[in-house]
N, C-alpha and C. Protein backbone atom coordinates (compact mmCIF):
# COMPACT_ATOMS: atom_id res chain seq x y z
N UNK A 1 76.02 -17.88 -44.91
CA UNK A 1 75.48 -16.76 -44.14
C UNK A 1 74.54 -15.98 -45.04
N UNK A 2 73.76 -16.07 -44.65
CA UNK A 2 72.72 -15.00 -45.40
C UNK A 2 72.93 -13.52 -45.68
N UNK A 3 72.25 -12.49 -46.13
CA UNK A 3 72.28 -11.53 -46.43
C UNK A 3 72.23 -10.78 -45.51
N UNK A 4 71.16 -10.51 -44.64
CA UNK A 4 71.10 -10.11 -43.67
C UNK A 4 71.84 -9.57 -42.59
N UNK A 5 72.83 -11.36 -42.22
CA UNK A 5 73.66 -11.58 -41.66
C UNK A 5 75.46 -10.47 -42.05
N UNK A 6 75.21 -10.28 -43.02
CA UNK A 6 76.51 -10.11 -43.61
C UNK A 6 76.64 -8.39 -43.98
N UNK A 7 75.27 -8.14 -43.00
CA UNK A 7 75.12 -6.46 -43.19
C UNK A 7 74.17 -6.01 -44.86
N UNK A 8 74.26 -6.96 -45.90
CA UNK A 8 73.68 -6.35 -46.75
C UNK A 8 72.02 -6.04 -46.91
N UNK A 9 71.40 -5.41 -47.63
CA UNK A 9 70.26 -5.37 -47.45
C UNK A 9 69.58 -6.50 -48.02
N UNK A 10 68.05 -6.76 -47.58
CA UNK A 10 67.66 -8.14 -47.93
C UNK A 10 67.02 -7.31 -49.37
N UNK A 11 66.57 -9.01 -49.72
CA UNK A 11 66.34 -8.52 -51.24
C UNK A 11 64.66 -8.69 -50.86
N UNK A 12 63.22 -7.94 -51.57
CA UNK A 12 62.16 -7.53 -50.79
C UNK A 12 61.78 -9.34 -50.84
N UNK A 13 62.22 -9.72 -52.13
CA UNK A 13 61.33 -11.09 -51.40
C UNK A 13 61.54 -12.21 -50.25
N UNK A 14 62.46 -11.67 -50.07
CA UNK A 14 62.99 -12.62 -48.44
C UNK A 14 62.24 -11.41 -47.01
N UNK A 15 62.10 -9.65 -47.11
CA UNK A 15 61.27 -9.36 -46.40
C UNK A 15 60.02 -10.02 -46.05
N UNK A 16 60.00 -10.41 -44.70
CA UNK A 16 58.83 -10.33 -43.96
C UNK A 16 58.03 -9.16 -44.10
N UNK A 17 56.83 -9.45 -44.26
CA UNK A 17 55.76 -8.42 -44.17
C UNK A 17 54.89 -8.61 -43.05
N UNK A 18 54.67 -7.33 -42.53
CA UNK A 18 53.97 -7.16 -40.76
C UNK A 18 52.54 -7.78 -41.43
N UNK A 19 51.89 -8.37 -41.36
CA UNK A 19 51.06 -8.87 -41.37
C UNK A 19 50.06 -8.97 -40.00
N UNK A 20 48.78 -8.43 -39.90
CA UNK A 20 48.54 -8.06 -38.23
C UNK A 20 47.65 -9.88 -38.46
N UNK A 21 48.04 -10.05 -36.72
CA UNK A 21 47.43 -11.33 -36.45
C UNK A 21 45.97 -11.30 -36.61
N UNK A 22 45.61 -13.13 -36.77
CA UNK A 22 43.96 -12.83 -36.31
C UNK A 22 43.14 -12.85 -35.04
N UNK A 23 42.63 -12.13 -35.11
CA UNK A 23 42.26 -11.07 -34.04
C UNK A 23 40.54 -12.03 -33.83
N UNK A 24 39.97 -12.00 -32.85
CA UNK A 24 38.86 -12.68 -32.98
C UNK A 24 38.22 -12.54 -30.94
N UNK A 25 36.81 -12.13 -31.28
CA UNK A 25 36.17 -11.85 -29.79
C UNK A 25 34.83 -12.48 -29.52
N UNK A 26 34.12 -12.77 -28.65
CA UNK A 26 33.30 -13.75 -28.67
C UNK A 26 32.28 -13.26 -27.49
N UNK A 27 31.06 -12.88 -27.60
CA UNK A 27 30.03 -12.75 -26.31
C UNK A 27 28.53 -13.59 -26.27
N UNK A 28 28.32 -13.75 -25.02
CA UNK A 28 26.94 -14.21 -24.84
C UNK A 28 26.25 -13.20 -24.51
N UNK A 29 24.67 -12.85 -25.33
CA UNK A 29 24.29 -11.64 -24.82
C UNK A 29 23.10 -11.94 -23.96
N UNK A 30 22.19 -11.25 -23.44
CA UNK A 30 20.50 -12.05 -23.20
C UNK A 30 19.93 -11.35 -24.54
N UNK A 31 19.08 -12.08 -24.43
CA UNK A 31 17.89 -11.73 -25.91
C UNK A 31 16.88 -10.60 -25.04
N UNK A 32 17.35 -9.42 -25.25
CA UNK A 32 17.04 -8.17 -24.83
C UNK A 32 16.76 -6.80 -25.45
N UNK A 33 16.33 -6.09 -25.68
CA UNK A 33 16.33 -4.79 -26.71
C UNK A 33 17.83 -4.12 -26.08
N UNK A 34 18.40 -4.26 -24.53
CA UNK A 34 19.58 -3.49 -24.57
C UNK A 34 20.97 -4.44 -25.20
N UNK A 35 21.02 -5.76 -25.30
CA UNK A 35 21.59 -6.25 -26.09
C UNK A 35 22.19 -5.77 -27.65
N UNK A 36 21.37 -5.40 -28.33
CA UNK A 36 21.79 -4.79 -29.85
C UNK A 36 22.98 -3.45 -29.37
N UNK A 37 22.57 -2.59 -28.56
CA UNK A 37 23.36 -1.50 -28.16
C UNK A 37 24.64 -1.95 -27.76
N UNK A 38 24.41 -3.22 -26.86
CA UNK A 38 26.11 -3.64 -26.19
C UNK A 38 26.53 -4.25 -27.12
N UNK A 39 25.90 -4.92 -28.51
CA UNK A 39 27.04 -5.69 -29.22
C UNK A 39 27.44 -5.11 -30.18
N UNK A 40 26.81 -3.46 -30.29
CA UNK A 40 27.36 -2.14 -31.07
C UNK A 40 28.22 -2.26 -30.79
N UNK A 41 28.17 -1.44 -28.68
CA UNK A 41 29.52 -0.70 -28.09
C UNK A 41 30.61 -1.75 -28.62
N UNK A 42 30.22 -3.02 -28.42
CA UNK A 42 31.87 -4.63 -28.09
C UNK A 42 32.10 -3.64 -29.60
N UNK A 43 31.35 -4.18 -30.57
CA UNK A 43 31.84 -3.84 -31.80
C UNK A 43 33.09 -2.92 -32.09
N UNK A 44 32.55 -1.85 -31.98
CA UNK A 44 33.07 -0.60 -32.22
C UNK A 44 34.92 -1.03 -31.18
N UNK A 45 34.44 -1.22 -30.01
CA UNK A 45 35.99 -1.55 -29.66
C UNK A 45 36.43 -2.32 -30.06
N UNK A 46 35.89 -3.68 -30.66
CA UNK A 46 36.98 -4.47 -31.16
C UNK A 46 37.30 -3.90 -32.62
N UNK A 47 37.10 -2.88 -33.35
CA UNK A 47 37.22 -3.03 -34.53
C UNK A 47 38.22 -1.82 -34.65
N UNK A 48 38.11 -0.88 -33.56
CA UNK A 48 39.60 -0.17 -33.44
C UNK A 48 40.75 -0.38 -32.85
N UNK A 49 40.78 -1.87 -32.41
CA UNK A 49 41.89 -2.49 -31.63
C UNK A 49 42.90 -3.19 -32.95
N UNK A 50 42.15 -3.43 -33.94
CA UNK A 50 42.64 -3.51 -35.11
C UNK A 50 44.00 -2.74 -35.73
N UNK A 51 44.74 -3.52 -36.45
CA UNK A 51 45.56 -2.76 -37.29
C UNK A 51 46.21 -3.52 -37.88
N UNK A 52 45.78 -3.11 -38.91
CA UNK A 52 45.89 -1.85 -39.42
C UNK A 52 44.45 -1.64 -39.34
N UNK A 53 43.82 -0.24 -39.09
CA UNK A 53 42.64 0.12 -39.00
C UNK A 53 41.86 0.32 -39.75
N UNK A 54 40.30 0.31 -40.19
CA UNK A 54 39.67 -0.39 -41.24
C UNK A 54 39.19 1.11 -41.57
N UNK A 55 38.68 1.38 -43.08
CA UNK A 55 38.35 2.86 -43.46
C UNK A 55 36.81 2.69 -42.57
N UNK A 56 36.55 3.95 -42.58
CA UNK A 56 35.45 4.45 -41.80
C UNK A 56 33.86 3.76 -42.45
N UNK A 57 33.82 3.70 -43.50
CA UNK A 57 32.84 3.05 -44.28
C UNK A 57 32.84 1.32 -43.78
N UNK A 58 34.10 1.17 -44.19
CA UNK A 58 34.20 -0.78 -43.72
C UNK A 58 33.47 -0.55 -42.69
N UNK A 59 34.17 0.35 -41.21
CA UNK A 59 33.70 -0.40 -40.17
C UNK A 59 32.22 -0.04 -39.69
N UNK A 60 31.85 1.27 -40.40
CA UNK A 60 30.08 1.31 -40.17
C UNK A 60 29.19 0.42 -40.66
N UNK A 61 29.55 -0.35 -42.17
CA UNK A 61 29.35 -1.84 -42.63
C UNK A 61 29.16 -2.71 -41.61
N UNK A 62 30.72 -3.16 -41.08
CA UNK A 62 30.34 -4.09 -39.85
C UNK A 62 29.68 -4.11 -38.95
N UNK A 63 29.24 -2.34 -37.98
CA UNK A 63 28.47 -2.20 -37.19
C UNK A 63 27.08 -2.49 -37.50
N UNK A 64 26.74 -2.26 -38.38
CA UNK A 64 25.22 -2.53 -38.92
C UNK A 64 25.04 -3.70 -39.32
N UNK A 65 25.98 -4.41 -39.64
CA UNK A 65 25.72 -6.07 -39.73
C UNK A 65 25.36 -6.65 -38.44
N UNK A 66 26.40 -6.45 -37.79
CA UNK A 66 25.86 -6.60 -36.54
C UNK A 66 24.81 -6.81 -35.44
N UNK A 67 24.26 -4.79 -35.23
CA UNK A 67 23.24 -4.21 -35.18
C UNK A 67 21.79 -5.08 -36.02
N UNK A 68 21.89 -5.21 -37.36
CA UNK A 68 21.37 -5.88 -37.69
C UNK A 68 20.81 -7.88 -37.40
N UNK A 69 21.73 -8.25 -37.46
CA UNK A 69 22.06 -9.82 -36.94
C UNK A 69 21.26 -10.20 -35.42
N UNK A 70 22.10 -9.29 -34.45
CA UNK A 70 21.77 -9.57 -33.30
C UNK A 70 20.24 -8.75 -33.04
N UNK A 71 19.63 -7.53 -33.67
CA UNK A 71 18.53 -7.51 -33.63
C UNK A 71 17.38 -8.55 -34.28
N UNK A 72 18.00 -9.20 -35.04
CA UNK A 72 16.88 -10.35 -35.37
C UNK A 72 16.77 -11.54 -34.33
N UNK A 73 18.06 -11.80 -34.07
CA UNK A 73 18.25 -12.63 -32.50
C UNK A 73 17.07 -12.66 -31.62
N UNK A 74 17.28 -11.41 -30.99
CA UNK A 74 16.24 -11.06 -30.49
C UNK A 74 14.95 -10.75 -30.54
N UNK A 75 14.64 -10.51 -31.87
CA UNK A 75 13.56 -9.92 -32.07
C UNK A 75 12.69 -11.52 -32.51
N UNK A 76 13.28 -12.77 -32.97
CA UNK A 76 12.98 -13.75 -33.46
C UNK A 76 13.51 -14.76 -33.07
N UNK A 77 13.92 -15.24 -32.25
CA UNK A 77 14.27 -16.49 -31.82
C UNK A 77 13.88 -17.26 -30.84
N UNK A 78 13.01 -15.69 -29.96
CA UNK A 78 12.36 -17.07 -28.73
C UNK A 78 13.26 -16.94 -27.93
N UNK A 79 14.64 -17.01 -27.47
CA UNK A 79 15.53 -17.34 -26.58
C UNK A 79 15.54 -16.98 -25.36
N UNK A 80 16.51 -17.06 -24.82
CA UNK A 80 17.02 -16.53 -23.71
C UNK A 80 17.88 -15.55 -23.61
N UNK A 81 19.54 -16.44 -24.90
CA UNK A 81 20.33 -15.80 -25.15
C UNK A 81 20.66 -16.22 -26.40
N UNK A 82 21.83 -15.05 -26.88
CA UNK A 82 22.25 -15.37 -28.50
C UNK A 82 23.98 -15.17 -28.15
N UNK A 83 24.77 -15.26 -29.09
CA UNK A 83 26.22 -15.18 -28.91
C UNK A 83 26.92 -14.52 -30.24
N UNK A 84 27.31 -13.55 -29.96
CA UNK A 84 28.37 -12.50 -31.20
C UNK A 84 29.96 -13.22 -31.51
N UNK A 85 29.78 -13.42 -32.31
CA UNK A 85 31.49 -13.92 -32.47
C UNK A 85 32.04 -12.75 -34.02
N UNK A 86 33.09 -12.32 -33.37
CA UNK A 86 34.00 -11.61 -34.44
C UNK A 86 35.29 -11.57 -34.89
N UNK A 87 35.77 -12.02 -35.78
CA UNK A 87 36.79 -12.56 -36.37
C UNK A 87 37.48 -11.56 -37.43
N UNK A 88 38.93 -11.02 -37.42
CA UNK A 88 39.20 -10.32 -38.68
C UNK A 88 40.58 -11.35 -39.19
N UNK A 89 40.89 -11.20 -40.44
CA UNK A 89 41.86 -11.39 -40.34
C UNK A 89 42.38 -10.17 -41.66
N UNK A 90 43.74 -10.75 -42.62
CA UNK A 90 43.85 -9.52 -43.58
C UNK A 90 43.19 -9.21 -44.85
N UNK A 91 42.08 -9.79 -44.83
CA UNK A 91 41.52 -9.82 -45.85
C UNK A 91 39.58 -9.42 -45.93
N UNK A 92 39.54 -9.97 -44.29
CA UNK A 92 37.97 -10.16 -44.02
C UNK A 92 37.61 -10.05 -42.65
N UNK A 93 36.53 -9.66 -42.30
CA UNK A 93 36.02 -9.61 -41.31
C UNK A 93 34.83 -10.24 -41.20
N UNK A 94 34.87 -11.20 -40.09
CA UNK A 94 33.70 -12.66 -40.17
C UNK A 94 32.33 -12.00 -38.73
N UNK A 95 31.13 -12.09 -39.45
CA UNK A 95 30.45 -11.38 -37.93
C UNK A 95 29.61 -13.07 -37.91
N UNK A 96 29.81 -13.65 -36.63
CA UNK A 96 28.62 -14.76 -36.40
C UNK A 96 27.94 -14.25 -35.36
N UNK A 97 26.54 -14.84 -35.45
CA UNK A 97 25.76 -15.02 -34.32
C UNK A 97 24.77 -16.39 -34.26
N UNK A 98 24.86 -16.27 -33.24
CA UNK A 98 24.15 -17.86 -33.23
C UNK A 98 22.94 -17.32 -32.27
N UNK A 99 21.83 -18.13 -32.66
CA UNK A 99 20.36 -17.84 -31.21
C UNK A 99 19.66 -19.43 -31.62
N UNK A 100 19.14 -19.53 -30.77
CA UNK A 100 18.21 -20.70 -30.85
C UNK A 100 17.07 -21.22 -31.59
N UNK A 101 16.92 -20.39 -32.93
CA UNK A 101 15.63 -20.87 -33.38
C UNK A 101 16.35 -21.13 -34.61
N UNK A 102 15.33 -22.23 -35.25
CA UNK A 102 16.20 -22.68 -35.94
C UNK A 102 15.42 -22.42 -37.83
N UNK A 103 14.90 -21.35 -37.78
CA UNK A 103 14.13 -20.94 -38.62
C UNK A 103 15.33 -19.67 -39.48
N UNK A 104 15.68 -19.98 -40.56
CA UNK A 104 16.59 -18.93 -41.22
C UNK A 104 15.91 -17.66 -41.28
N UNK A 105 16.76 -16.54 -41.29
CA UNK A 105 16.55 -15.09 -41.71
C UNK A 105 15.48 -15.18 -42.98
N UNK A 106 14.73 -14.27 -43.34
CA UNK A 106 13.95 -14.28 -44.61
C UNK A 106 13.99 -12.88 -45.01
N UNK A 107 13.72 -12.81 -46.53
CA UNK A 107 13.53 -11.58 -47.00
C UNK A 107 12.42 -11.52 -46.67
N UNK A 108 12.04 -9.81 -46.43
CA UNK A 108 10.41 -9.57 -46.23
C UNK A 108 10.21 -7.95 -47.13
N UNK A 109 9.37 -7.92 -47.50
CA UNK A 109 8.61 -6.60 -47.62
C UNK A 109 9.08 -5.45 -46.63
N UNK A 110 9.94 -4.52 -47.00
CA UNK A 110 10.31 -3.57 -46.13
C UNK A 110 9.37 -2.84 -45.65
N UNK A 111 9.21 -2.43 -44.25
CA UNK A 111 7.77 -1.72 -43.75
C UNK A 111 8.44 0.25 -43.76
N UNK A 112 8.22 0.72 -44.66
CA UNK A 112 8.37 2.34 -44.59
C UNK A 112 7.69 2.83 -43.62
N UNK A 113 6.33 2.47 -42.92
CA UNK A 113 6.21 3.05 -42.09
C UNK A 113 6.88 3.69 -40.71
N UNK A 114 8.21 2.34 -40.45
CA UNK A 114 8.56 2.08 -39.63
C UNK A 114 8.13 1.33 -38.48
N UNK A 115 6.70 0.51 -38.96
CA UNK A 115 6.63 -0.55 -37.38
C UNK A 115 6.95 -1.45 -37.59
N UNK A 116 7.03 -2.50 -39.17
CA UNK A 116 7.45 -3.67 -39.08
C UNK A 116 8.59 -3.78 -39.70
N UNK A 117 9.76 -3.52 -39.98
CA UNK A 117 10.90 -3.76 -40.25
C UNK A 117 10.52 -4.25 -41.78
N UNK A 118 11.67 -5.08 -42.24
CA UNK A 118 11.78 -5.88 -43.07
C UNK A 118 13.27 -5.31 -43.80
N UNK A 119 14.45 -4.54 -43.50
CA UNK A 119 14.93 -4.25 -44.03
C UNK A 119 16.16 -5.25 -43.67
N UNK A 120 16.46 -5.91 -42.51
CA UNK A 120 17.59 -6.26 -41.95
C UNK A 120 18.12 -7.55 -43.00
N UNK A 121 17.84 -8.05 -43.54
CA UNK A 121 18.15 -9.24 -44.07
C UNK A 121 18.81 -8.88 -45.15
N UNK A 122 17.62 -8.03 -45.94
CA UNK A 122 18.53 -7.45 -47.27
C UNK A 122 19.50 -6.42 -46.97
N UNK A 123 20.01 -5.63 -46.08
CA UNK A 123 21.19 -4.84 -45.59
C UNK A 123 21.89 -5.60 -45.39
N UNK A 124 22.22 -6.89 -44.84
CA UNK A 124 23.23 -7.70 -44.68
C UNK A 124 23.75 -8.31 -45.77
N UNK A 125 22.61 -8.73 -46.66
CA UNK A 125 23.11 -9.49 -47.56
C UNK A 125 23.53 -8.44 -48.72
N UNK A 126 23.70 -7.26 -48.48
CA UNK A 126 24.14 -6.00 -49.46
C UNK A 126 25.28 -5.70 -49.21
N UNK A 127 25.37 -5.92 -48.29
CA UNK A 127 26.77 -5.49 -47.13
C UNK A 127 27.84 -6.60 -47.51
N UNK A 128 27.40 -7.62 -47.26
CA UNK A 128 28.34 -8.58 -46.89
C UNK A 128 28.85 -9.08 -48.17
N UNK A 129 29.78 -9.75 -48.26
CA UNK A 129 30.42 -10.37 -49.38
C UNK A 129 30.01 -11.83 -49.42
N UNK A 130 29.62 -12.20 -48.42
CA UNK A 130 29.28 -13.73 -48.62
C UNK A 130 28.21 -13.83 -47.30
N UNK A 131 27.53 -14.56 -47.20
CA UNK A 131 26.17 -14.67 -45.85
C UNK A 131 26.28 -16.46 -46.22
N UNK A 132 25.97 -16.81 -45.09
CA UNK A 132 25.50 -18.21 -45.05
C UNK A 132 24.94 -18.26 -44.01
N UNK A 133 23.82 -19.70 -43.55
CA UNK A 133 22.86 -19.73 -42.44
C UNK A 133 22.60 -21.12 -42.52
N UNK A 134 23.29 -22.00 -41.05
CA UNK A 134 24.14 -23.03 -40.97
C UNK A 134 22.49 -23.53 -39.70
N UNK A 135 22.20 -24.47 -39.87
CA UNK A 135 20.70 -25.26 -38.58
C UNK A 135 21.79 -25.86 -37.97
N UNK A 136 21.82 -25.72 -36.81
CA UNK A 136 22.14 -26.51 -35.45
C UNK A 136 21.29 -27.38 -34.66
N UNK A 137 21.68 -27.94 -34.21
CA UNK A 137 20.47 -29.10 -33.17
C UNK A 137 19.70 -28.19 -32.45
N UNK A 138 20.18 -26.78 -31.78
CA UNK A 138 19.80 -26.14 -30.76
C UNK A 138 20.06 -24.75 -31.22
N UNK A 139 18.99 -24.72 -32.50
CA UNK A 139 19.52 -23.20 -33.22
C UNK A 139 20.04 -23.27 -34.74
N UNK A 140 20.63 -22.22 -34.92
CA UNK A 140 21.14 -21.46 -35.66
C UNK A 140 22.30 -20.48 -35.56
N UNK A 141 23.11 -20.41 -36.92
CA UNK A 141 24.50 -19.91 -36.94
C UNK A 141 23.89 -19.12 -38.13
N UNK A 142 24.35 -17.73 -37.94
CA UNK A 142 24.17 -16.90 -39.19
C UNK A 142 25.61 -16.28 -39.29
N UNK A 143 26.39 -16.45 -40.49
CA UNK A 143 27.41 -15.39 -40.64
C UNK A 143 27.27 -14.73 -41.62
N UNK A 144 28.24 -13.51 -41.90
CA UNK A 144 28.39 -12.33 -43.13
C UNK A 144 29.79 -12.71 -42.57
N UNK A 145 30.47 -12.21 -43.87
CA UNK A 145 31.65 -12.16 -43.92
C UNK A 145 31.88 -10.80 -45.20
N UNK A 146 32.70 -9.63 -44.51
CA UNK A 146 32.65 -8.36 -44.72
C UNK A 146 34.49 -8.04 -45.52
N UNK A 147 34.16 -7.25 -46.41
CA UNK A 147 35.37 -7.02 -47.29
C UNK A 147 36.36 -5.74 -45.78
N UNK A 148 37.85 -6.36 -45.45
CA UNK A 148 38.73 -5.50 -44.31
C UNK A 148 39.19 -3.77 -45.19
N UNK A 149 39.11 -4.25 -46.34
CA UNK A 149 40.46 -3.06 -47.40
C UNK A 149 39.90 -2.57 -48.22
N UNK A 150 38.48 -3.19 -48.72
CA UNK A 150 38.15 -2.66 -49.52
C UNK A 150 36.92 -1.55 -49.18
N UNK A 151 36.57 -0.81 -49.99
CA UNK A 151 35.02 0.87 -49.75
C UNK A 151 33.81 -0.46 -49.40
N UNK A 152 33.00 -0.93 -49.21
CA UNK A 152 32.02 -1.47 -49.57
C UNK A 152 31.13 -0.36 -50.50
N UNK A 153 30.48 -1.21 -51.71
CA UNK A 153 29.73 -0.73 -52.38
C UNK A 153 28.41 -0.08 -51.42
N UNK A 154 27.58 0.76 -51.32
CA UNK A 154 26.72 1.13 -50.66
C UNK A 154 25.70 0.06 -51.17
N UNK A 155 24.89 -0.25 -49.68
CA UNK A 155 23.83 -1.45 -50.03
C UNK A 155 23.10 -1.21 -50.57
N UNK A 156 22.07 -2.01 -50.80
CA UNK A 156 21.34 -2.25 -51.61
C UNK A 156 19.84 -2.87 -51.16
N UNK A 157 19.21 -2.38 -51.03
CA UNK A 157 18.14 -3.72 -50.38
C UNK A 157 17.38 -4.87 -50.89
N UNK A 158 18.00 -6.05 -50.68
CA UNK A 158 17.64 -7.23 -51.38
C UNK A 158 16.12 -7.30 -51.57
N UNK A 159 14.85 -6.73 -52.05
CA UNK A 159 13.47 -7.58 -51.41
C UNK A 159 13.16 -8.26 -52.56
């Protein structure tokens, strides 16, 4: 009979630890300017459905990866549609998106003016702990994969 069993207390290394499941959500968006906004809003709810709940810094990290990701979607792929997939588990938080062109993200010359961008690539890759960018027959897979526990260092812009 075990310990447990016999009323005594367990000893911690036979405790189970709550460990929260992995959690994971998935959308098709259209390649739209109101698109980036809805795969904020999904964001933001899936990332407080979480728990244990992520510090306030993590999850503005993830939103802007995001924000970021799926605005290139759109802004560069030609499509129709693109697809958000989000994954946590206890260690990491995985952001994919997939769109149809099959041309990778690039660093560019950041535009200060504000008309031509160029910042999104290097925010992600500042952000994220790991980026990869996977060619498909019919597209492209971009992920970041984002630290759950830890501050993120404030980015950096890759150019």
């Amino acid at each position: 009979m075990d310990d447990a069993k016999r009323g005594e207390p367990m000893s911690s290394a036979t405790v189970p630890l709550p460990l929260p499941a992995p959690a994971a959500f998935h959308v098709r968006l259209d390649c739209c300017p109101e698109a980036v906004a809805k795969a904020r809003d999904l964001t933001v709810a899936f990332l407080r459905g979480l728990s244990p709940p992520l510090l306030q810094d993590a999850a503005d990290a993830v939103e802007l990866v995001v924000s970021e990701l799926v605005t290139n979607a759109v802004r560069h792929s030609g499509g129709r549609s693109c697809s958000l997939r989000l994954s946590a588990d206890s260690d990491s938080i995985v952001v994919t998106v997939r769109d149809s062109s099959t041309l990778p993200p690039r660093l560019r010359e950041p535009d200060f003016s504000g008309e031509g961008g160029g910042f999104g690539w290097g925010l992600v890759r500042g952000l994220a702990r790991t980026t990869a960018v996977t060619e498909e027959a019919n597209g492209k897979v971009v992920t970041a994969v984002l630290p759950r526990r830890e501050r993120p260092v404030h980015a950096r812009v890759l150019v």
